[in-house]
Protein backbone atom coordinates (compact mmCIF):
# COMPACT_ATOMS: atom_id res chain seq x y z
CA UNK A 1 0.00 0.00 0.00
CA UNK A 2 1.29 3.35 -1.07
CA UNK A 3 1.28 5.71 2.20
CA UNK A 4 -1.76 7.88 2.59
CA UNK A 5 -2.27 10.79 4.31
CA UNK A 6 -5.18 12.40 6.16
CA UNK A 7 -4.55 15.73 7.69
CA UNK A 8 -1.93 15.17 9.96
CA UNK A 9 -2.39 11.07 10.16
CA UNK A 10 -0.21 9.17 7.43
CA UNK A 11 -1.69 5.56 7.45
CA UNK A 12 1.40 2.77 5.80
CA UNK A 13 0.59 -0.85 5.74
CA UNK A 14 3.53 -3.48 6.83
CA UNK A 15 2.77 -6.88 5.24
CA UNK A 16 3.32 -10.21 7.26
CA UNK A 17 3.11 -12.62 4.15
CA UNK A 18 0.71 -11.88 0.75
CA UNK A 19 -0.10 -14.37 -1.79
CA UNK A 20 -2.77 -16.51 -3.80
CA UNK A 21 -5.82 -18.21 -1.94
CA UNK A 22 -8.38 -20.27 -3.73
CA UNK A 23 -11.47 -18.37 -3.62
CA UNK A 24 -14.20 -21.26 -2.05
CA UNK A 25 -11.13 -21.82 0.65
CA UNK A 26 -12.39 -18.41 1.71
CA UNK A 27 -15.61 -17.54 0.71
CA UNK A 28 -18.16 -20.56 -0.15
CA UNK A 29 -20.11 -18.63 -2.97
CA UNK A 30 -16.89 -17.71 -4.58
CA UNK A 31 -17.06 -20.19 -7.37
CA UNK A 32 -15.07 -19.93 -10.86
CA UNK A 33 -18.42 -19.27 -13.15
CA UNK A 34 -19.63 -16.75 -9.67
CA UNK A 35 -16.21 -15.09 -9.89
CA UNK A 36 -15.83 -14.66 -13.47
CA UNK A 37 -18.55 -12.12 -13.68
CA UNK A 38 -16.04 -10.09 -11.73
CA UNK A 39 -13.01 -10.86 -13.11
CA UNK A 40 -12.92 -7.53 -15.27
CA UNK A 41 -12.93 -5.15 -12.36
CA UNK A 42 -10.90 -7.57 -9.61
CA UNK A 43 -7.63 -7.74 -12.01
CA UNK A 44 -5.15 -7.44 -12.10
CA UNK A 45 -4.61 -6.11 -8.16
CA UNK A 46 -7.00 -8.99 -6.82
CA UNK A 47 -7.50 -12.01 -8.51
CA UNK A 48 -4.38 -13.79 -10.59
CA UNK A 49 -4.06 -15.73 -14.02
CA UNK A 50 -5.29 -18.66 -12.32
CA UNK A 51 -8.32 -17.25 -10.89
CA UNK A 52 -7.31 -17.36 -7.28
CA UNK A 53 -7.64 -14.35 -4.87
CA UNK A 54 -4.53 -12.29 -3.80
CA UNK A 55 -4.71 -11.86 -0.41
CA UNK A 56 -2.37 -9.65 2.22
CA UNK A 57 -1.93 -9.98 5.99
CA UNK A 58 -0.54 -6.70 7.28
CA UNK A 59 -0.66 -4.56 9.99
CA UNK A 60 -1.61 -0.74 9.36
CA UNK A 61 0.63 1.71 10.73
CA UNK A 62 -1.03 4.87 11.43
CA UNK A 63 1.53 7.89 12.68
CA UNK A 64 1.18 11.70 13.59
CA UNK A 65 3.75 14.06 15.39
CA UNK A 66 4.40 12.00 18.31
CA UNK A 67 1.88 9.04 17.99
CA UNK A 68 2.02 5.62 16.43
CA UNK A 69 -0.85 3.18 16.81
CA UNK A 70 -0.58 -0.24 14.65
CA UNK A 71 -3.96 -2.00 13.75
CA UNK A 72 -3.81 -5.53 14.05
CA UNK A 73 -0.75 -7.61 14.80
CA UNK A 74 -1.33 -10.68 12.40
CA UNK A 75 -0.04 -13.90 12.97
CA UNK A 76 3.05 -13.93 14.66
CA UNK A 77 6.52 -15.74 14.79
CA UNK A 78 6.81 -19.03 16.64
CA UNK A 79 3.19 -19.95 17.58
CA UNK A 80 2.07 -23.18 18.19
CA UNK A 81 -1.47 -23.24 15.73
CA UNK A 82 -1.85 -27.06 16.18
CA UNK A 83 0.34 -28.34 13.43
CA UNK A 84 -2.41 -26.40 10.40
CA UNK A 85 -0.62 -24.59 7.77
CA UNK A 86 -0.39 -21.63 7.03
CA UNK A 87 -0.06 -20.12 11.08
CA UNK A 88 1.64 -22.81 12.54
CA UNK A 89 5.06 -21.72 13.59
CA UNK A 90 5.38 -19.14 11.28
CA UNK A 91 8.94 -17.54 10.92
CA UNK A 92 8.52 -14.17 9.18
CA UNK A 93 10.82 -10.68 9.34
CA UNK A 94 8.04 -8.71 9.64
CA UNK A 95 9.61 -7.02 12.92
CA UNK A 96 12.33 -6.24 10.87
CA UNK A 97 10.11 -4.94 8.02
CA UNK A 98 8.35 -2.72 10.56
CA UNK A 99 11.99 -1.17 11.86
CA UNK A 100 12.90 -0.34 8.50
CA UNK A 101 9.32 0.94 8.18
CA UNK A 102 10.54 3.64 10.73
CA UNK A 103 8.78 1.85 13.83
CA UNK A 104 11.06 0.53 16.50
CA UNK A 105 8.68 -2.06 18.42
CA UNK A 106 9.31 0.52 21.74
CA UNK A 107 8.03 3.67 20.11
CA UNK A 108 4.42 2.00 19.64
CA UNK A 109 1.89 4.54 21.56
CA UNK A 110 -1.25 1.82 20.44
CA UNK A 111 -2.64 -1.24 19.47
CA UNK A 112 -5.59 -1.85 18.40
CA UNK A 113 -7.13 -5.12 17.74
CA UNK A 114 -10.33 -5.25 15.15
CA UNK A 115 -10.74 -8.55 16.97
CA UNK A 116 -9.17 -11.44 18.35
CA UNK A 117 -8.75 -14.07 15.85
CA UNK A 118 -5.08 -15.46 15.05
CA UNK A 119 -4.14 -13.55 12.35
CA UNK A 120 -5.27 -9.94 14.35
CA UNK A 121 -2.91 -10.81 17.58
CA UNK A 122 -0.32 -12.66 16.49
CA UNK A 123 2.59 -10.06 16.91
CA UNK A 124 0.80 -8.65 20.12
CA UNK A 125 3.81 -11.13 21.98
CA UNK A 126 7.19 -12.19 21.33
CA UNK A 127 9.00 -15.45 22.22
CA UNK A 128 11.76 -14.21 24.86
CA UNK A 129 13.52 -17.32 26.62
CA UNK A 130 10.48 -19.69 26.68
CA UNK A 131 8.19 -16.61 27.69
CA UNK A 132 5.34 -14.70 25.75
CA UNK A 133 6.11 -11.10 26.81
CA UNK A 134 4.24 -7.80 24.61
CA UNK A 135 5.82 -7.09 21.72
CA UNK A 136 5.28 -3.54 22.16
CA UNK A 137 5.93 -2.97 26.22
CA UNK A 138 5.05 0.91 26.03
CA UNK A 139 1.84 0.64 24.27
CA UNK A 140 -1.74 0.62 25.29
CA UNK A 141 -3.63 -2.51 24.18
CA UNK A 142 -7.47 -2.01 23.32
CA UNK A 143 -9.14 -5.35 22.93
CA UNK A 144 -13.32 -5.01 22.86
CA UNK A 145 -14.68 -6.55 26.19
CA UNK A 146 -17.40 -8.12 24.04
CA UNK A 147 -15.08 -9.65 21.64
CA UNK A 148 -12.91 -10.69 24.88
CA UNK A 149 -15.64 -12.02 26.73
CA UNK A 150 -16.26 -14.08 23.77
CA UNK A 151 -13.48 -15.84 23.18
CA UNK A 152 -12.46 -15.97 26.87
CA UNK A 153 -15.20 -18.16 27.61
CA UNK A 154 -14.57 -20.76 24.28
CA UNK A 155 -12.97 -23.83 25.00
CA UNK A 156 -11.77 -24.93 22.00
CA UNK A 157 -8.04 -25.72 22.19
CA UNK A 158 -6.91 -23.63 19.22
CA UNK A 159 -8.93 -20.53 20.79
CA UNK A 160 -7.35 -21.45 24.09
CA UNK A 161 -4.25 -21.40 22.67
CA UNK A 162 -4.18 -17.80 20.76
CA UNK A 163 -5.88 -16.09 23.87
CA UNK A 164 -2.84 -17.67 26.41
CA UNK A 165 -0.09 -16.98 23.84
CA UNK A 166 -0.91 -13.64 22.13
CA UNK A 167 -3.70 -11.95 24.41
CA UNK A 168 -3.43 -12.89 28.14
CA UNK A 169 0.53 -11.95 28.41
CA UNK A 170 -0.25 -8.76 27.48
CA UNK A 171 -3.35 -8.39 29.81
CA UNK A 172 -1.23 -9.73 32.49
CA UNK A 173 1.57 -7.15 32.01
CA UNK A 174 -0.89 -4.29 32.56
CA UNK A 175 -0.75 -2.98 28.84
CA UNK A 176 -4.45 -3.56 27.92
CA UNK A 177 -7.92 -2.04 28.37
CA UNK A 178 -11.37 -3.87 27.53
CA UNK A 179 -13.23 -0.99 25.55
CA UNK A 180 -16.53 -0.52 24.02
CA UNK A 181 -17.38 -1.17 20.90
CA UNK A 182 -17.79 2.50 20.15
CA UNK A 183 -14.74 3.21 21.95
CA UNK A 184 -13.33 6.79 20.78
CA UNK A 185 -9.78 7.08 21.23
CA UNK A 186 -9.31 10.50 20.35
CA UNK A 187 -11.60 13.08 17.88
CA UNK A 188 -8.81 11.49 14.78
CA UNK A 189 -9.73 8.49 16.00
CA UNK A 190 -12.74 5.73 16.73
CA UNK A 191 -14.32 2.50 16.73
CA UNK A 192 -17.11 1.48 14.46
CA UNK A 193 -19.56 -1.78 15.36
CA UNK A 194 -18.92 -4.07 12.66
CA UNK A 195 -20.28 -7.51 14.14
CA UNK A 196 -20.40 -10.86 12.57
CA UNK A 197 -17.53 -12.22 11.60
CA UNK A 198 -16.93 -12.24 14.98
CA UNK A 199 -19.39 -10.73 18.06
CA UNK A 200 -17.61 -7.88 19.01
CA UNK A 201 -15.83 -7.33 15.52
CA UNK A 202 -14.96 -3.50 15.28
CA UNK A 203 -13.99 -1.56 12.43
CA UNK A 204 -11.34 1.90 12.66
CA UNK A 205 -12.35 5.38 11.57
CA UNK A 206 -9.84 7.76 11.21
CA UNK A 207 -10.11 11.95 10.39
CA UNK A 208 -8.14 14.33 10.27
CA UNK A 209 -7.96 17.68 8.55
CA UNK A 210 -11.19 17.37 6.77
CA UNK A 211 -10.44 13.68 5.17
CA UNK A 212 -11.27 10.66 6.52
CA UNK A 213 -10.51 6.50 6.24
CA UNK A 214 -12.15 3.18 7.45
CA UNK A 215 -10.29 0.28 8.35
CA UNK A 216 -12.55 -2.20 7.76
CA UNK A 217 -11.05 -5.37 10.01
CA UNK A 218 -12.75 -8.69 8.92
CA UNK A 219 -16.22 -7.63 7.74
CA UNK A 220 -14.92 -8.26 4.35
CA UNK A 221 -11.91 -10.48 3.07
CA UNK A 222 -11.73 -9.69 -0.68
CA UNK A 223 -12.77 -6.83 -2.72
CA UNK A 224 -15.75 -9.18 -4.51
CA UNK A 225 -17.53 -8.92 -1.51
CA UNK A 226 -18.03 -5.23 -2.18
CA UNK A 227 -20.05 -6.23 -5.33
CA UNK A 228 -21.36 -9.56 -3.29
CA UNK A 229 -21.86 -8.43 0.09
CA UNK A 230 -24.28 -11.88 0.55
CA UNK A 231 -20.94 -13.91 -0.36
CA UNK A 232 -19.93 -14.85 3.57
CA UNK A 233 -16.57 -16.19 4.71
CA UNK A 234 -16.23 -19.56 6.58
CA UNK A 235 -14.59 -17.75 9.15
CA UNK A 236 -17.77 -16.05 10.12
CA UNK A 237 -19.41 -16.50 13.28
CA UNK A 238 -22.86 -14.90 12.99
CA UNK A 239 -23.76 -15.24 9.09
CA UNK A 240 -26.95 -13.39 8.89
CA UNK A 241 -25.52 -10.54 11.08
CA UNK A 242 -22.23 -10.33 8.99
CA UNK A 243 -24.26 -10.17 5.57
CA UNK A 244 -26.21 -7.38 7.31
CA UNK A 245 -22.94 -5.34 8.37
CA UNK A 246 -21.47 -5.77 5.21
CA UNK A 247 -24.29 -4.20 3.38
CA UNK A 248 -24.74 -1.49 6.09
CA UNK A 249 -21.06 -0.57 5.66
CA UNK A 250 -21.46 -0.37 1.89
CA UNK A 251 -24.46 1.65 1.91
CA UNK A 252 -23.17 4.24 4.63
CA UNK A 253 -19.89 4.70 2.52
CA UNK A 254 -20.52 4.36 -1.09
CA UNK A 255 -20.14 7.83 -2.99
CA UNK A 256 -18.47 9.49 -0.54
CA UNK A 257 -14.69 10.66 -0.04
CA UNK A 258 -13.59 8.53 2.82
CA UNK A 259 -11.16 6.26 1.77
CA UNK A 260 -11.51 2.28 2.36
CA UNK A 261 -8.81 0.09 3.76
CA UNK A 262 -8.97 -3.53 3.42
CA UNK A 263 -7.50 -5.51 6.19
CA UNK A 264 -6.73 -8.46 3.82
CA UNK A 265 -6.92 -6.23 0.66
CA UNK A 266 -3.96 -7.07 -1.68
CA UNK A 267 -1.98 -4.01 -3.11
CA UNK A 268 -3.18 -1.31 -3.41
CA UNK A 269 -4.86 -2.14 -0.49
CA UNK A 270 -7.00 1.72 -0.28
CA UNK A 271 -9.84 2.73 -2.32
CA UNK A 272 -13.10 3.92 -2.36
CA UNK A 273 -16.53 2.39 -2.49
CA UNK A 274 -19.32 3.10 -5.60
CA UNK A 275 -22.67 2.53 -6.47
CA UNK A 276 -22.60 0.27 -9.68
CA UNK A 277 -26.26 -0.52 -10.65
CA UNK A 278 -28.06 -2.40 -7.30
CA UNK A 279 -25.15 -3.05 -5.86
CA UNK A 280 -21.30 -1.59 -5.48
CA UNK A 281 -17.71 -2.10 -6.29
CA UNK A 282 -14.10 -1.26 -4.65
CA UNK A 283 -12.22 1.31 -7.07
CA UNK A 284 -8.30 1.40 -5.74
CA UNK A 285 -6.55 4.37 -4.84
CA UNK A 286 -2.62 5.33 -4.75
């Protein structure tokens, strides 16, 4: 993602790992003659020669004079995801990637999770002599209390496992509030209800000197589901609810000026949304 700016907020992306993904894998509706219709407006950014989706796992970076907040942490580096490619045990550089982004892991201010699933909290901790200690040990930590309260009271073994490697450490050290779903951090800076995919699933908004940006988080994986808001993800835990959020969000922003970022958009990654006949599409940006 090219660096945009909003008043005094410039928003970067730092990408954990980016590749193909076969669309059904992600969304059940997404089949080759259901896709093709789309094909046109997806390429080349989104969707490759072989008609699979290009998908990115990145963190956003968003920094003014004196602030850095990261949204979402990803995956991580040495986590145990019960032997299941593609999480388990991943060994990436994206610390490195975010130093020679200009953010040393200390001079984090905030992180902000959209919610809680493994690739959202994954860099939250770090592996430090058999210990998972935070990542980012001068930052504040907003988790939703819905979304924790969730997923604090599953006991599935792989949920179990992300909450006591990549959530609970940093809980435990102090560096995290349980917030609202309409949480405002500041006035350049707020949550937005986005539930569904998960229960207390928030999206970012961001302003700033008259211009303004939406992170969207998980409400939407691809692009197509801009133009197919219906077309849910496996992943999701309230169907009906997420289809309904999905075509809320669409609605409230299509036509206007404030730029869309796609937490598992490919490059470009920012764009707007527009009305196209009864329904919309993603135009990139940058």
């Amino acid at each position: 993602m090219r660096p945009l700016t909003l008043g005094r907020l410039r928003i970067s992306a730092v990408v954990e790992r980016a590749g193909p993904t076969r669309p059904t894998w992600l969304l059940p509706d997404a089949t080759p003659e259901a896709v093709e219709r789309h094909r046109q407006w997806l390429a080349p950014h989104f969707i490759d020669d072989k008609d699979r989706f290009l998908q990115s796992i990145h963190a956003f970076v968003i920094q003014a004079p004196g602030f850095t907040a990261l949204i979402d942490t990803c995956v991580g580096n040495d986590k145990d995801r019960g032997g299941r490619a593609p999480f388990h045990m991943m060994q990436t550089t994206f610390l490195g990637d975010l130093r020679a982004a200009g953010v040393a892991p200390e001079s984090v201010d905030l992180v902000v999770c959209t919610h809680l699933h493994v690739d959202h909290v994954g860099w939250n901790t770090r592996l430090d002599n058999g210990r998972w200690v935070p990542t980012f040990p001068r930052a504040r930590h907003l988790f939703g209390r819905v979304e924790w309260e969730h997923w604090s009271s599953e006991n599935a073994d792989d949920t179990k496992r992300i909450m006591a490697d990549s959530v609970t450490p940093v809980l435990d050290a102090g560096l995290a509030d349980l917030v609202a779903m309409d949480h405002r951090v500041s006035s350049e800076m707020w949550f937005e209800p986005t539930p569904g995919h998960t229960p207390g699933h928030v999206s970012v908004r961001l302003a700033s000197g008259g211009a303004e940006a939406v992170i969207t988080g998980d409400l939407m994986h691809c692009p197509v589901q801009v133009a197919e808001p219906d077309w849910g993800s496996h992943f999701d835990s309230d169907p009906e609810q997420a289809r309904k959020t999905r075509r809320a969000f669409c609605e409230r922003y299509a036509d206007t000026a404030v730029a869309v970022l796609g937490t598992h958009f490919h490059h470009p990654t920012a764009g707007r949304i527009v009305r196209h006949g009864s329904t919309w599409r993603f135009v990139t940006q940058g």
